[in-house]
Every structure is written in structure tokens, then in C-alpha cells.
Protein backbone atom coordinates (compact mmCIF):
# COMPACT_ATOMS: atom_id res chain seq x y z
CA UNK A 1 0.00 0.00 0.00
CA UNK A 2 1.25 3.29 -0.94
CA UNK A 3 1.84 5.87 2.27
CA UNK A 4 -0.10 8.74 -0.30
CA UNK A 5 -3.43 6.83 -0.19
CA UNK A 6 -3.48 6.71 3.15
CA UNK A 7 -5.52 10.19 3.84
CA UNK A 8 -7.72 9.26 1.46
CA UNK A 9 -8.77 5.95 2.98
CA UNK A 10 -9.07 8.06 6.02
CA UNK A 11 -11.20 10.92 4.58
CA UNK A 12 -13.82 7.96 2.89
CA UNK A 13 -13.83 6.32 6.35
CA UNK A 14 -14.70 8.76 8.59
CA UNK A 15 -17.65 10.27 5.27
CA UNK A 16 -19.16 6.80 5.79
CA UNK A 17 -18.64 7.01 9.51
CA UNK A 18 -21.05 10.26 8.93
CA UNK A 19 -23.00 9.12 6.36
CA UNK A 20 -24.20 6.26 8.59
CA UNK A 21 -24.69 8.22 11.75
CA UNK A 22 -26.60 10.80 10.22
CA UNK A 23 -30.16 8.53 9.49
CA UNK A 24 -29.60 6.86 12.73
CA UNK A 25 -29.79 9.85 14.49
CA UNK A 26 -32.94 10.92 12.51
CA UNK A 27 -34.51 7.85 14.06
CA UNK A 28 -32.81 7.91 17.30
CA UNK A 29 -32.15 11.40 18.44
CA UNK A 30 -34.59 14.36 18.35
CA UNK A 31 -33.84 17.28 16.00
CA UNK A 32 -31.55 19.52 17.57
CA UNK A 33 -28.76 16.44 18.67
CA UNK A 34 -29.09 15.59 14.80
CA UNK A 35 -28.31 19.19 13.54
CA UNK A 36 -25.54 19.30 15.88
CA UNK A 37 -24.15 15.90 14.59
CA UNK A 38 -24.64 17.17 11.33
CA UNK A 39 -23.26 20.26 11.44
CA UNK A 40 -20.02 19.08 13.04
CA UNK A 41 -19.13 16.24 11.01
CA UNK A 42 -19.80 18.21 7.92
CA UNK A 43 -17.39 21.20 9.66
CA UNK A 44 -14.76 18.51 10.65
CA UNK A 45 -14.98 16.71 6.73
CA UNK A 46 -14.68 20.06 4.99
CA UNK A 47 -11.91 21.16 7.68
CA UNK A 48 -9.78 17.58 7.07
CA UNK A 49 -10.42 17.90 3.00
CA UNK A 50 -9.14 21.45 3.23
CA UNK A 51 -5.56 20.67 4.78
CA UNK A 52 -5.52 17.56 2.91
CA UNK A 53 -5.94 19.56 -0.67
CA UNK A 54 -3.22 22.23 1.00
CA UNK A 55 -0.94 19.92 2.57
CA UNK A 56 -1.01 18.25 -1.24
CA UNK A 57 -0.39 21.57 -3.65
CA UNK A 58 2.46 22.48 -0.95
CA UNK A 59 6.13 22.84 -2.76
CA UNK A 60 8.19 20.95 -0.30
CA UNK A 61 11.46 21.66 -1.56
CA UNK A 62 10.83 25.78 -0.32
CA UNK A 63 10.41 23.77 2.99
CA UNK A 64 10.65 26.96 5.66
CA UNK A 65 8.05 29.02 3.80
CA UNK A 66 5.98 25.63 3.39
CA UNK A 67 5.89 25.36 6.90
CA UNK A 68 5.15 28.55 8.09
CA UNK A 69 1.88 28.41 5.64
CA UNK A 70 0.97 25.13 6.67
CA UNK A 71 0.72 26.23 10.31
CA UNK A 72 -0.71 29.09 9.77
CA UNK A 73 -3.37 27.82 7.68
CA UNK A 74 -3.89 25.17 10.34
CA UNK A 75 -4.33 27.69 13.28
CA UNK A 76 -6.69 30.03 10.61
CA UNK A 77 -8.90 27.32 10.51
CA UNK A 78 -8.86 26.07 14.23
CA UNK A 79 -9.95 29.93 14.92
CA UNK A 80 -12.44 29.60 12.25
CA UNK A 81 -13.94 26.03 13.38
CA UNK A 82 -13.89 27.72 16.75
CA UNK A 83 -16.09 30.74 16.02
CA UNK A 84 -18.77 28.24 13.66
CA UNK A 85 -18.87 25.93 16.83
CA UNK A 86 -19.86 29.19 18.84
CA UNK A 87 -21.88 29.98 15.98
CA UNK A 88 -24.11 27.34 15.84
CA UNK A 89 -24.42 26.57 19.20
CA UNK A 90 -25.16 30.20 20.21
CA UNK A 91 -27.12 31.19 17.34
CA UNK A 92 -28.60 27.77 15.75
CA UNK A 93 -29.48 26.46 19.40
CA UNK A 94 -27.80 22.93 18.46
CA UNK A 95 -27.33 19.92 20.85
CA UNK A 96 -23.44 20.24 21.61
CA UNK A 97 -23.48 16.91 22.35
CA UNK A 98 -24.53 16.23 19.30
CA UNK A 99 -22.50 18.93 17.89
CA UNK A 100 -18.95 17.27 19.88
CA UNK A 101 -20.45 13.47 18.06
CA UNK A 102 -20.41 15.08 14.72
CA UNK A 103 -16.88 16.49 15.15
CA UNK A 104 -15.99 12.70 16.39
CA UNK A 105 -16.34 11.08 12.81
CA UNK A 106 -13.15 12.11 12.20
CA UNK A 107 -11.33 10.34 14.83
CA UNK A 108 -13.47 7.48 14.03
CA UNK A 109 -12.31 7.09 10.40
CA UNK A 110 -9.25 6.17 12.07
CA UNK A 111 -10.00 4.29 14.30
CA UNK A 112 -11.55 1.80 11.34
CA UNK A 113 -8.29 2.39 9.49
CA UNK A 114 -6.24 1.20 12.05
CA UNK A 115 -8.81 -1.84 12.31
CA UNK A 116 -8.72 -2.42 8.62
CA UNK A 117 -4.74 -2.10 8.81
CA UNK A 118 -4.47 -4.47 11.56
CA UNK A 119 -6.76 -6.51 10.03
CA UNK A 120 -4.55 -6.53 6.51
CA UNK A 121 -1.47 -7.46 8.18
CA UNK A 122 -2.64 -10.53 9.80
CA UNK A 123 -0.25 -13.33 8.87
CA UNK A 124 -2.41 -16.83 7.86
CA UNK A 125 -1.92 -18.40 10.56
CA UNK A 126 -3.09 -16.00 12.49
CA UNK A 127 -6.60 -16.11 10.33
């Protein structure tokens, strides 16, 4: 497996991770837990496909003025995750439960990665 694919695996697991959670909970949780769930997993996605398509178009070879923009694009949109979390929670009146579960998917993608990994590596005898 090649080491590039690797945030892509993780960016489809943790979209299915919030793919499935969002009709469970419709069913399960009332409105305002599911618009929090909602709202932060699609924050957290857009957040983890933006420094993914950054971290990608950098020119590593100019590596101290790479840095510098990766980090400061990082901690641009840590300030600007923070003020949407006050956002909706001030202003949209969302669960923040269900507003901290939506920004879980994330974490969750790799946790099934790591799964799948271990999984993969198994020798046959071990199967």
C-alpha cells in the first residue's frame, strides 16, 4: 500500500462514519442532537479535506516558507472552526453533544483504518 493513499482511505472512512450516523440519528435522536451531529461532522470533513488539498499543492522543496503556511493555515482554521462551533451553538441552538459526536467522525475514520490495517497485516496463521 502506498503511504499517499493513506488520507484518502481516512477521509472515505470517517464520510461513511457520517454518512451512517446521520439517518440513525434521525430515528434515534430528536432534532436539535441531529443538527448538531450534522453540522459538526460536515465542519470537521470540509476542515480535514481542506488541509488535505493544502498539505497536497504544498512545494516541499521551499520547505521553511511551506511550513510557516501550513501552520498558519492550520491555526486560521482552528480559529475559524472555533467561532462556527460558537456559531451554531449560540445562534442555531444545536445539541453540543450532538454537535462534539459530529466532530468525532473524524477520529473514528481512524479508528476503522487502524482496524482495517491491523486486520490486513494478519499473517495466515493467524486467520
Amino acid at each position: 500500500m502506498k503511504a499517499e493513499k493513506i488520507p484518502g482511505i481516512w477521509f472515505v472512512l470517517s464520510s461513511v462514519a457520517y454518512l451512517v450516523g446521520l439517518p440513525v440519528c434521525l430515528l434515534a435522536a430528536p432534532i436539535e442532537f441531529t443538527l448538531g451531529f450534522a453540522s459538526g461532522g460536515a465542519l470537521v470533513l470540509l476542515n480535514a479535506w481542506m488541509s488535505a488539498r493544502k498539505v497536497r499543492k504544498a512545494d516541499f522543496p521551499n520547505r521553511g516558507r511551506v511550513i510557516a503556511s501550513l501552520l498558519g493555515g492550520f491555526y486560521l482554521r482552528l480559529i475559524l472552526l472555533g467561532v462556527c462551533l460558537y456559531a451554531f451553538i449560540k445562534f442555531v441552538h444545536v445539541d453540543p453533544v450532538g454537535l462534539v459526536t459530529g466532530l468525532s467522525v473524524v477520529p473514528l475514520g481512524l479508528f476503522f483504518m487502524l482496524v482495517l490495517i491491523y486486520v490486513a497485516n494478519r499473517r495466515p496463521e493467524e486467520v
